[in-house]
PDB file of N, CA and C in Angstrom:
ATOM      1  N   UNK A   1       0.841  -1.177   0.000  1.00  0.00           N
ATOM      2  CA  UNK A   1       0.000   0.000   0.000  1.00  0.00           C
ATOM      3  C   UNK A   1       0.884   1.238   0.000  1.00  0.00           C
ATOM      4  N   UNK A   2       0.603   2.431  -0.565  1.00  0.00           N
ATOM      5  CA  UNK A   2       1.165   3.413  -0.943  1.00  0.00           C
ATOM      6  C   UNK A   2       0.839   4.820   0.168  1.00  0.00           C
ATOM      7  N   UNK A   3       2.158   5.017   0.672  1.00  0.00           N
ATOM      8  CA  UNK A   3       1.163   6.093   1.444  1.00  0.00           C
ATOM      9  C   UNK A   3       1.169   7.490   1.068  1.00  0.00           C
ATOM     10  N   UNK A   4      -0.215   7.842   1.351  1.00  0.00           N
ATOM     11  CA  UNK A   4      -0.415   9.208   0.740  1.00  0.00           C
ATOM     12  C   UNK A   4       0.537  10.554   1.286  1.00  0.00           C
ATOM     13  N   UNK A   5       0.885  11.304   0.851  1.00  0.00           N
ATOM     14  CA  UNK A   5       1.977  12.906   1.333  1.00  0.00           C
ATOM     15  C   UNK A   5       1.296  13.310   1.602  1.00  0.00           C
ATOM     16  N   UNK A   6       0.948  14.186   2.751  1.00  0.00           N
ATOM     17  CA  UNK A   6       0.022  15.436   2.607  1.00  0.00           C
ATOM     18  C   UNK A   6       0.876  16.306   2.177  1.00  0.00           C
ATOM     19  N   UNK A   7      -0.090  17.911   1.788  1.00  0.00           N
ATOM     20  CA  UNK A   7       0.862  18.509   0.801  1.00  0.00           C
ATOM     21  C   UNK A   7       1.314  19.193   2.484  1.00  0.00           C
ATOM     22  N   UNK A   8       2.724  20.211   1.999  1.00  0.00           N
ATOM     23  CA  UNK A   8       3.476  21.095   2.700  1.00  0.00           C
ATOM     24  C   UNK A   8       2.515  21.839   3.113  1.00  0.00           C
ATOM     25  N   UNK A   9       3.200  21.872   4.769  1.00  0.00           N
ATOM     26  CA  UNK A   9       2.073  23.601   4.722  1.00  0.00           C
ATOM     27  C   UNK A   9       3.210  24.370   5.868  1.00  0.00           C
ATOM     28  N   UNK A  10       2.956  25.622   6.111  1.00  0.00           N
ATOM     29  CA  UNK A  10       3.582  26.583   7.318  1.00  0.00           C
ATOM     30  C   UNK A  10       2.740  26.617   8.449  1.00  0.00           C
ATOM     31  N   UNK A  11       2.944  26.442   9.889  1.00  0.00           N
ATOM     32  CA  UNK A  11       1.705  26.599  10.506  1.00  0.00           C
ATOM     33  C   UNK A  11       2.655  27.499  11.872  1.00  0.00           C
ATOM     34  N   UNK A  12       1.694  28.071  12.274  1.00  0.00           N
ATOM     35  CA  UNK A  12       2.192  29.029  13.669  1.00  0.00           C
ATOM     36  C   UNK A  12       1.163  28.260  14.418  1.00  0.00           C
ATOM     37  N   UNK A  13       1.401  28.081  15.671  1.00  0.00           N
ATOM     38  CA  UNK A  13       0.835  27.997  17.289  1.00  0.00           C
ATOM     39  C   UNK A  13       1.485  29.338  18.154  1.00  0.00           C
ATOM     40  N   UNK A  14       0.184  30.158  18.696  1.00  0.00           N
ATOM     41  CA  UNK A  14       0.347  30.879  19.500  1.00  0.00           C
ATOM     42  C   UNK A  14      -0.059  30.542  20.610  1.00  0.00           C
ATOM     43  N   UNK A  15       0.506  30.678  22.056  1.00  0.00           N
ATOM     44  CA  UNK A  15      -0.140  30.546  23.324  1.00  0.00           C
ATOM     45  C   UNK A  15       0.667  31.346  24.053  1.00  0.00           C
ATOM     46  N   UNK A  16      -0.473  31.797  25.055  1.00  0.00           N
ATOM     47  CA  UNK A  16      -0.028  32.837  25.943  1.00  0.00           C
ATOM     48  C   UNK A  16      -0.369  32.060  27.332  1.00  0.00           C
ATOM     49  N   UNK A  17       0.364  32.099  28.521  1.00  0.00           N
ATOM     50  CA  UNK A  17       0.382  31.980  29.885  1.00  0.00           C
ATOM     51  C   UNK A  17      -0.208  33.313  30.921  1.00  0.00           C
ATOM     52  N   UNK A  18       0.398  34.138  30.308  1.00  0.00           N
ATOM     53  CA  UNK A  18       0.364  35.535  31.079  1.00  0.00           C
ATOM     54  C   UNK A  18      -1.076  35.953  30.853  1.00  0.00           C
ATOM     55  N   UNK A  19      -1.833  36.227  29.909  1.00  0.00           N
ATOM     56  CA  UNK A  19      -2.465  36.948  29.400  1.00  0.00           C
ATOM     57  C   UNK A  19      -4.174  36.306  29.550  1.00  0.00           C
ATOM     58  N   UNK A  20      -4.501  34.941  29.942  1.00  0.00           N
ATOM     59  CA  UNK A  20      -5.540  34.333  29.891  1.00  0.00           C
ATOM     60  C   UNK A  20      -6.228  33.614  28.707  1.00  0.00           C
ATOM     61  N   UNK A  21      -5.584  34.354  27.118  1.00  0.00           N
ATOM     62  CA  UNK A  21      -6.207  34.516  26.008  1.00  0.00           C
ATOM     63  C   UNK A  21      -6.289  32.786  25.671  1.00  0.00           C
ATOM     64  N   UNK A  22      -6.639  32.319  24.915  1.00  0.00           N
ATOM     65  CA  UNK A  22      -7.233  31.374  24.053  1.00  0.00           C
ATOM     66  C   UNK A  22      -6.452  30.647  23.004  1.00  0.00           C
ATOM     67  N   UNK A  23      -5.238  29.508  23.073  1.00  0.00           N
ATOM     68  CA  UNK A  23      -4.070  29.295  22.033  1.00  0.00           C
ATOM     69  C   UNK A  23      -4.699  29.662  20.212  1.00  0.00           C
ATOM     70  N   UNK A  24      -4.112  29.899  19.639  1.00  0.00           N
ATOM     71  CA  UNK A  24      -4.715  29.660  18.281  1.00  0.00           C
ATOM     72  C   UNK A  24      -3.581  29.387  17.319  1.00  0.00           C
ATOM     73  N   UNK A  25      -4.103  29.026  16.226  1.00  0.00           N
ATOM     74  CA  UNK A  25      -3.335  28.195  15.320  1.00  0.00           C
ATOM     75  C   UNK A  25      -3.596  28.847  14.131  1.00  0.00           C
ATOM     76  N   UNK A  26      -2.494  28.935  13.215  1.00  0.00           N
ATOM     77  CA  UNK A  26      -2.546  29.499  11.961  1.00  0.00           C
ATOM     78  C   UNK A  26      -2.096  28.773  10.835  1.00  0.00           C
ATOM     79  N   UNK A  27      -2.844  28.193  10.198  1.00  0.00           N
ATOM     80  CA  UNK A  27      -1.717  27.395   8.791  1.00  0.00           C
ATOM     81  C   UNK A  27      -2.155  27.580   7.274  1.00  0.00           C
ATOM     82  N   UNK A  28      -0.687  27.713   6.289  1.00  0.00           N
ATOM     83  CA  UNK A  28      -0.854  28.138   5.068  1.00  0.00           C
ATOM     84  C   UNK A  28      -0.002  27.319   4.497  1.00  0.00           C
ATOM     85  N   UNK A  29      -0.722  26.642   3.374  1.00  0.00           N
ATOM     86  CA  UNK A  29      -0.516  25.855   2.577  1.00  0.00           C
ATOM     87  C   UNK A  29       0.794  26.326   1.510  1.00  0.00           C
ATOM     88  N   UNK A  30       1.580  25.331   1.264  1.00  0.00           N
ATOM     89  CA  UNK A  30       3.354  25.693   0.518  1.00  0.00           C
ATOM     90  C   UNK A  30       2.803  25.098  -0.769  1.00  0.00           C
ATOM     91  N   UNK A  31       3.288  25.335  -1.878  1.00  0.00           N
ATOM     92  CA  UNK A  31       3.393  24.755  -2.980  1.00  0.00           C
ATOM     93  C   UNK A  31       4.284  23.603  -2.511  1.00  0.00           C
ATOM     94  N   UNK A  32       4.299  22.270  -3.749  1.00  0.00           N
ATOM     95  CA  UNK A  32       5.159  20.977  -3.468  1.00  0.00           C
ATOM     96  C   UNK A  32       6.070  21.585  -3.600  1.00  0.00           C
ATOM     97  N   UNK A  33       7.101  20.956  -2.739  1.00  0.00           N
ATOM     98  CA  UNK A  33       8.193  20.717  -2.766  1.00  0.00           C
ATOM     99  C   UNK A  33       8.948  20.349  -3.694  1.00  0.00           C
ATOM    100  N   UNK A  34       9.766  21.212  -4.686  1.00  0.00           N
ATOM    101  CA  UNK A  34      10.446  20.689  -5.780  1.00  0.00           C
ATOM    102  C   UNK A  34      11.542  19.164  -5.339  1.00  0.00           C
ATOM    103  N   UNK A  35      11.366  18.620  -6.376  1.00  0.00           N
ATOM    104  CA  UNK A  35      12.525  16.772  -6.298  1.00  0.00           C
ATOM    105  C   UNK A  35      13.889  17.786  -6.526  1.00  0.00           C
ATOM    106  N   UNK A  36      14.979  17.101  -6.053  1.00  0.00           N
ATOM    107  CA  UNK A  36      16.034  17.059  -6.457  1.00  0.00           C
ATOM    108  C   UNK A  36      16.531  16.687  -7.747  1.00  0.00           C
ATOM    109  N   UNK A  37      16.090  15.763  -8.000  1.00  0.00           N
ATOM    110  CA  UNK A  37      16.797  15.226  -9.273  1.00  0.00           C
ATOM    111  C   UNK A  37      16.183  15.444 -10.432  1.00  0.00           C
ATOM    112  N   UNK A  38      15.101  16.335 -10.550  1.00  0.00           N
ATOM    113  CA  UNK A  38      14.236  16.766 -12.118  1.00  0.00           C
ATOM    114  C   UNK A  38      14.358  18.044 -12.250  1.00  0.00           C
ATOM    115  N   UNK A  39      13.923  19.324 -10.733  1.00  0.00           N
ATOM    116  CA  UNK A  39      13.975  20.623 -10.979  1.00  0.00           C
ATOM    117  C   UNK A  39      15.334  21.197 -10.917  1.00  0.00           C
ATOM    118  N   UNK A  40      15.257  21.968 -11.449  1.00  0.00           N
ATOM    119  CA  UNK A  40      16.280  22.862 -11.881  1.00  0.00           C
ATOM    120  C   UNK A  40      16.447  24.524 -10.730  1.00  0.00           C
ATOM    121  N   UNK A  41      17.364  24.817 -10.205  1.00  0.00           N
ATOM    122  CA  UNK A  41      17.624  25.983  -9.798  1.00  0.00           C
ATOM    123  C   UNK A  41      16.194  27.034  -9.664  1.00  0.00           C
ATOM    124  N   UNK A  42      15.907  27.307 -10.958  1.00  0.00           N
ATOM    125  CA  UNK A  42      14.845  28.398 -11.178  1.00  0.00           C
ATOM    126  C   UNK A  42      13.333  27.665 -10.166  1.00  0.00           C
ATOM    127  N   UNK A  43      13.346  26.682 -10.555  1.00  0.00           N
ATOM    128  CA  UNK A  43      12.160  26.273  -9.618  1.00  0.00           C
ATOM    129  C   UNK A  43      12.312  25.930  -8.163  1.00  0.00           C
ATOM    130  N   UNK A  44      13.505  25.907  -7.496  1.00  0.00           N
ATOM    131  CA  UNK A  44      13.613  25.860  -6.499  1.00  0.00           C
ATOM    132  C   UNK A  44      14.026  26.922  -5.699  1.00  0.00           C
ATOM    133  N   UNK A  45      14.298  28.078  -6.302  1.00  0.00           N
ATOM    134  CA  UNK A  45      14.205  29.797  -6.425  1.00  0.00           C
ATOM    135  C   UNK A  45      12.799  30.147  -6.492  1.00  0.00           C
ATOM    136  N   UNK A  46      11.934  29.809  -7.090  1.00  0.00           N
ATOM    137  CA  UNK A  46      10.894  30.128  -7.453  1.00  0.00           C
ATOM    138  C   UNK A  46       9.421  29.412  -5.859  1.00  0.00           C
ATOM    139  N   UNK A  47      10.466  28.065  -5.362  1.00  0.00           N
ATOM    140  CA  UNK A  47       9.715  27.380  -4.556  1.00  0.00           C
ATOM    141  C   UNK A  47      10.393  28.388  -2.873  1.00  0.00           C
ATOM    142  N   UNK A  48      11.275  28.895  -3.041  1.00  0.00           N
ATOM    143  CA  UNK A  48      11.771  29.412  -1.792  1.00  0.00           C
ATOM    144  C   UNK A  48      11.183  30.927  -1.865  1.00  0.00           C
ATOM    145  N   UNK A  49      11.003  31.650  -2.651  1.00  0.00           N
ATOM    146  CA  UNK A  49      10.191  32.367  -3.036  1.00  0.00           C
ATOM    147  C   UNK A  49       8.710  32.522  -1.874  1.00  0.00           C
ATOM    148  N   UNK A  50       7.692  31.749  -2.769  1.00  0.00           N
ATOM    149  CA  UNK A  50       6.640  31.227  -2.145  1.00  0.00           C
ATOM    150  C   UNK A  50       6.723  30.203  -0.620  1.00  0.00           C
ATOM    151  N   UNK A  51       7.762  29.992  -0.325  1.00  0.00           N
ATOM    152  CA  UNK A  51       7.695  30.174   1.215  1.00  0.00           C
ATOM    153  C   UNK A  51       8.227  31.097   1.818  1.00  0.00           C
ATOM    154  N   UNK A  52       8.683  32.228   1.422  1.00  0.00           N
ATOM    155  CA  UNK A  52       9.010  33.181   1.723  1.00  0.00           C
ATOM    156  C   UNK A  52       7.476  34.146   1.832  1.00  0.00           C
ATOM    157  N   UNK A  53       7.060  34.179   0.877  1.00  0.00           N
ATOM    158  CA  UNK A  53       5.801  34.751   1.183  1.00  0.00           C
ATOM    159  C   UNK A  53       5.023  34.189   2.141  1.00  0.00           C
ATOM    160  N   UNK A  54       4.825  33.304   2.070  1.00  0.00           N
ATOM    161  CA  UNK A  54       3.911  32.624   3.284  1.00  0.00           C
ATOM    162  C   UNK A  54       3.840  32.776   4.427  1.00  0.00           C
ATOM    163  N   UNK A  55       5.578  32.800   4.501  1.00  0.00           N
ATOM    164  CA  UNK A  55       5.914  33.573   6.248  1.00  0.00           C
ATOM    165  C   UNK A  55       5.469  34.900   6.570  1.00  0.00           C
ATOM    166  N   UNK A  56       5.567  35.679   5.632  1.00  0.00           N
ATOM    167  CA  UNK A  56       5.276  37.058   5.819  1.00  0.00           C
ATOM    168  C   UNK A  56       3.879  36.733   5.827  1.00  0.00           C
ATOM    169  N   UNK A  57       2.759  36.825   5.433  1.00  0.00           N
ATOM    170  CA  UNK A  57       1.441  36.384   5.347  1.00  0.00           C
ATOM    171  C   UNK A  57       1.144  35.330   6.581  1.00  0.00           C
ATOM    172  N   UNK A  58       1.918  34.767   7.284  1.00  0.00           N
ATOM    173  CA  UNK A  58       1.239  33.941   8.263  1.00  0.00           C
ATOM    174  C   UNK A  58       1.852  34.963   9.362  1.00  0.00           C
ATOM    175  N   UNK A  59       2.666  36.089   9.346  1.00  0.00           N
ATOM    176  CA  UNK A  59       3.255  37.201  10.814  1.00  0.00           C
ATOM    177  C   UNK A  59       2.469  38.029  10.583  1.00  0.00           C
ATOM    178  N   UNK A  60       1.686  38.235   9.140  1.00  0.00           N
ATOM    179  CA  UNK A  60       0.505  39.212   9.053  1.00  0.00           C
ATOM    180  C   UNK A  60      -0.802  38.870   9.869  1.00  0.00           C
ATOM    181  N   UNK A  61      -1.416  37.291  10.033  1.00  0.00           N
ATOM    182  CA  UNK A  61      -2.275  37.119  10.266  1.00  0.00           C
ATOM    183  C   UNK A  61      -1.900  37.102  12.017  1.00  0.00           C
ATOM    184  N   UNK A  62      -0.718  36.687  12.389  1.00  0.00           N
ATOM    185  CA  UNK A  62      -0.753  36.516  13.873  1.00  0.00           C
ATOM    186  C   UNK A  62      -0.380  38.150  14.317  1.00  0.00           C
ATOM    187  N   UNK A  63      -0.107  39.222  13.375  1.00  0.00           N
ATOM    188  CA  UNK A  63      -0.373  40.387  13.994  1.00  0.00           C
ATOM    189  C   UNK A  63      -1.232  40.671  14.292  1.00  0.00           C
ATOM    190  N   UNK A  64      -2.022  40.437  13.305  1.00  0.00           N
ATOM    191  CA  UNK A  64      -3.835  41.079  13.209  1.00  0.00           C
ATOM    192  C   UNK A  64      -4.887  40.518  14.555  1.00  0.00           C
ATOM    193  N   UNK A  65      -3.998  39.136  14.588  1.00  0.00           N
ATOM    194  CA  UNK A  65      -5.068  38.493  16.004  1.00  0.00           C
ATOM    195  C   UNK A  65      -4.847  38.799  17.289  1.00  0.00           C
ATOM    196  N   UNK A  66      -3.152  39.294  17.241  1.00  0.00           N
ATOM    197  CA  UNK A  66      -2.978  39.614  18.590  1.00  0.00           C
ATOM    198  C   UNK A  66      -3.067  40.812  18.436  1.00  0.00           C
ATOM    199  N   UNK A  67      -3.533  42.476  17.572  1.00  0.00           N
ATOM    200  CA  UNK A  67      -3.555  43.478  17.815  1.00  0.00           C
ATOM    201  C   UNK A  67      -5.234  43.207  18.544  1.00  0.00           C
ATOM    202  N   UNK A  68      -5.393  41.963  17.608  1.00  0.00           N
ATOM    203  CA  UNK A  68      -7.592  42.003  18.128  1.00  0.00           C
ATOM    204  C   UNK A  68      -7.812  42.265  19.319  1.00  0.00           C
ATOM    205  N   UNK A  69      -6.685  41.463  20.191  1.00  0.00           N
ATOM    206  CA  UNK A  69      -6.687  40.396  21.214  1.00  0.00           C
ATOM    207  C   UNK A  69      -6.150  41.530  22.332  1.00  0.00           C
ATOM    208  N   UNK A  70      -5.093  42.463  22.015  1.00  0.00           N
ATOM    209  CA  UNK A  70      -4.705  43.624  22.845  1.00  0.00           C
ATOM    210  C   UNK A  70      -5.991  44.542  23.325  1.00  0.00           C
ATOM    211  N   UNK A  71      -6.673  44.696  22.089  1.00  0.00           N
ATOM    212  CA  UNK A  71      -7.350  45.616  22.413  1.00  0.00           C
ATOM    213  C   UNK A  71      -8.691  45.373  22.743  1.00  0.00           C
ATOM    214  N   UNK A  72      -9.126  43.950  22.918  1.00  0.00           N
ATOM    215  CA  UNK A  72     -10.028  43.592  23.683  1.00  0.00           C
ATOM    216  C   UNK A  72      -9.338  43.707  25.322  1.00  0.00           C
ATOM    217  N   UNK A  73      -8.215  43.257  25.325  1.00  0.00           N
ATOM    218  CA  UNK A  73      -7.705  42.914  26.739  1.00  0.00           C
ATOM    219  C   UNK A  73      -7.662  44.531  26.775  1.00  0.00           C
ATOM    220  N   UNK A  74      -7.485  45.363  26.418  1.00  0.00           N
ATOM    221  CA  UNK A  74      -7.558  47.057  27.238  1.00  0.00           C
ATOM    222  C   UNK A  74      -8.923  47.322  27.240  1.00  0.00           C
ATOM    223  N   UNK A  75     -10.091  47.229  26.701  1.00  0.00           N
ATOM    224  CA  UNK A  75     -11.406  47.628  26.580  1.00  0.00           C
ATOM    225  C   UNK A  75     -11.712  46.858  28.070  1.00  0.00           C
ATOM    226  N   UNK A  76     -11.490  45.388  28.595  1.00  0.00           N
ATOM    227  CA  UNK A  76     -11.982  44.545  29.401  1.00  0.00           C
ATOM    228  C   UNK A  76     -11.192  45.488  30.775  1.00  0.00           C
ATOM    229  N   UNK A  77     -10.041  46.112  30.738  1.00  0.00           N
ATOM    230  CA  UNK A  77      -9.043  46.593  31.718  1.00  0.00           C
ATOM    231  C   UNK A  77     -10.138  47.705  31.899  1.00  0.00           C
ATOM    232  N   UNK A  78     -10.331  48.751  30.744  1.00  0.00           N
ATOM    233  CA  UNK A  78     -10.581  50.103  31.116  1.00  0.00           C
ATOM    234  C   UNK A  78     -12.357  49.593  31.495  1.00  0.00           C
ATOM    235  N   UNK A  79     -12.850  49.067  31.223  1.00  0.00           N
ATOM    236  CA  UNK A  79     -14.297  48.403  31.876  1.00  0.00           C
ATOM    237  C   UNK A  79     -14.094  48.185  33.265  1.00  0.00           C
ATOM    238  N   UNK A  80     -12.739  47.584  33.874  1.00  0.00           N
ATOM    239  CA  UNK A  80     -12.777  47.228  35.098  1.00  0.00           C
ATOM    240  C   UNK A  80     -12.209  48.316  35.751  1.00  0.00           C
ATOM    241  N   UNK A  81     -12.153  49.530  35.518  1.00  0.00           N
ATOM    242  CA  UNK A  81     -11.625  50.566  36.156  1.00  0.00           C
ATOM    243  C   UNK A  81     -10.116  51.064  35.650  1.00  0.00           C
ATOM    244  N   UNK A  82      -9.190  50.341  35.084  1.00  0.00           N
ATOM    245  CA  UNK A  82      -8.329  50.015  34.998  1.00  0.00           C
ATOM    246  C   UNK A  82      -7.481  51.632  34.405  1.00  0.00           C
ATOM    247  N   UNK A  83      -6.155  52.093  34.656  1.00  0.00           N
ATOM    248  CA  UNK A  83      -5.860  52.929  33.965  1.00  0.00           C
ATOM    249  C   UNK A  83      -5.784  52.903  32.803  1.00  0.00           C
ATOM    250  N   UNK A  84      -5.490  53.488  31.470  1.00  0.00           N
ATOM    251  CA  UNK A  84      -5.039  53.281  30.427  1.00  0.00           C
ATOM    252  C   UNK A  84      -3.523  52.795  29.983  1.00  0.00           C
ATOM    253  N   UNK A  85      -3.310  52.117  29.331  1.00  0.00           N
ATOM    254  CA  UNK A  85      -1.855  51.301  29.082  1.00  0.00           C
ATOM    255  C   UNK A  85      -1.076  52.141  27.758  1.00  0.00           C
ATOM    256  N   UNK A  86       0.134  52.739  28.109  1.00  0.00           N
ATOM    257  CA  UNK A  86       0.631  52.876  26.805  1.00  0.00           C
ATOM    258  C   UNK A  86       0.771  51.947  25.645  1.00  0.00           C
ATOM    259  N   UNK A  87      -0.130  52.356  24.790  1.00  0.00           N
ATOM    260  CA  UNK A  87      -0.142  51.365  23.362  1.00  0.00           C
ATOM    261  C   UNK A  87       1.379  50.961  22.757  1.00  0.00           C
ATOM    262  N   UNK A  88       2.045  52.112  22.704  1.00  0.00           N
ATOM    263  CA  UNK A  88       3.085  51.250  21.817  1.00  0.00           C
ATOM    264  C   UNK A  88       4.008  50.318  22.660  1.00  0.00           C
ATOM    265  N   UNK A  89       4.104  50.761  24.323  1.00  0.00           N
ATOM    266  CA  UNK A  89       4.943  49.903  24.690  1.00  0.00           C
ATOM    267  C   UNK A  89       4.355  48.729  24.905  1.00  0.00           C
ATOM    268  N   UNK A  90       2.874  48.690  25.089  1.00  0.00           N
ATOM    269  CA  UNK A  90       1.888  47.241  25.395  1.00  0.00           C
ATOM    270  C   UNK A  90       2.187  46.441  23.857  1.00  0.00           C
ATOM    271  N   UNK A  91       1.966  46.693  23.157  1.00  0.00           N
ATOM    272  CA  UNK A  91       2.435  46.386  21.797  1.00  0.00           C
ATOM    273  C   UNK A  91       3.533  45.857  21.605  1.00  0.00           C
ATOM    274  N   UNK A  92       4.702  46.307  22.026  1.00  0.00           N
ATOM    275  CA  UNK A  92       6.074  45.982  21.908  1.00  0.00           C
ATOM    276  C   UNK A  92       5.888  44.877  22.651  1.00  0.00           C
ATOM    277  N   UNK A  93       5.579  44.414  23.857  1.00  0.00           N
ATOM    278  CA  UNK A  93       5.563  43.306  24.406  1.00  0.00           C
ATOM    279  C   UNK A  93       4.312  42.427  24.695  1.00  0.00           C
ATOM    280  N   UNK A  94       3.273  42.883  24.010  1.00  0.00           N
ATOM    281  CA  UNK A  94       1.714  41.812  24.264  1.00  0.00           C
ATOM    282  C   UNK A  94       2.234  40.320  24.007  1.00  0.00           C
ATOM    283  N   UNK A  95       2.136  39.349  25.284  1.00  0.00           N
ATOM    284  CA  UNK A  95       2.017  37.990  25.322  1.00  0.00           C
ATOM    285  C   UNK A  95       3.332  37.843  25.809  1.00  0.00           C
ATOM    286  N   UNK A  96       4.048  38.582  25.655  1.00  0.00           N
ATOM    287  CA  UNK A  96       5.174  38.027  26.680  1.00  0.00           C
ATOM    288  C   UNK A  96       5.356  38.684  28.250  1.00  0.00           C
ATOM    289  N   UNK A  97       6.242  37.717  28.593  1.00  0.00           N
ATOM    290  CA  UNK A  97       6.446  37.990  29.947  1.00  0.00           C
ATOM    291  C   UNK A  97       7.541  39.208  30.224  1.00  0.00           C
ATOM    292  N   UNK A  98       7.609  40.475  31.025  1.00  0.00           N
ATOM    293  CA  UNK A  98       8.473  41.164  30.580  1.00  0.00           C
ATOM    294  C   UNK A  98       9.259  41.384  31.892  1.00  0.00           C
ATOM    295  N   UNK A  99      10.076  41.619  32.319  1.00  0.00           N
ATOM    296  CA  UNK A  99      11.526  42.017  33.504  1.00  0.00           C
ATOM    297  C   UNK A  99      11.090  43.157  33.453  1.00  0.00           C
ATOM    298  N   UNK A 100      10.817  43.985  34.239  1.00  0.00           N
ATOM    299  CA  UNK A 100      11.110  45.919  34.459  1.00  0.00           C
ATOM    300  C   UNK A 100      12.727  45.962  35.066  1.00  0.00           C
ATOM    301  N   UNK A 101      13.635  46.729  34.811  1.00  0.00           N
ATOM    302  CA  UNK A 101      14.896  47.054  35.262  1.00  0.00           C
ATOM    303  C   UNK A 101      14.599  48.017  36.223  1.00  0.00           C
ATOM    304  N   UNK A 102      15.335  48.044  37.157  1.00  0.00           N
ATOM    305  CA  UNK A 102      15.052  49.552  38.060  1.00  0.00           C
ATOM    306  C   UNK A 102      16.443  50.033  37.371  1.00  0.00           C
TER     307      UNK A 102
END
């Protein structure tokens, strides 16, 4: 019996500890994988290419979920009384754990 390939794909897993939020998963499908021994240079230029895009397009989509995801978590803060958070530095570090230096 022959077993089937699934095709290539890129996938991200996000999870946060700190934050309460909800893991999520992101995946985007690669073109095949060029053979060694038939393609030629240009198609395997052409195949690194298109996973090159993919990456960028799968840091696009896990921006977009965790900008969602920030700014639900400040709407839920400023609901609970909460001060307001500087955006760009909350940004710079949303989902991670961060050290303050004195």
């Amino acid at each position: 019996m022959v077993e089937q390939q699934q095709p290539p794909s890129l996938t991200a897993v996000y999870t946060s500890g700190t934050s309460g939020n909800a893991p999520f998963t992101i995946t985007t499908a690669l073109p095949p994988v060029p053979t060694t021994t038939t393609d030629d240079n240009k198609s395997k230029t052409q195949y690194l290419l298109s996973v090159r895009e993919a990456v960028i397009k799968l840091q696009e989509h896990v921006n977009k979920e965790l900008t969602a995801r920030m700014e639900e978590d400040n709407k839920k803060a400023q609901a609970a009384g909460a001060k307001p958070i500087a955006d760009e530095k909350e940004e710079k570090n949303y989902g991670e754990e961060v050290v303050e230096e004195d």
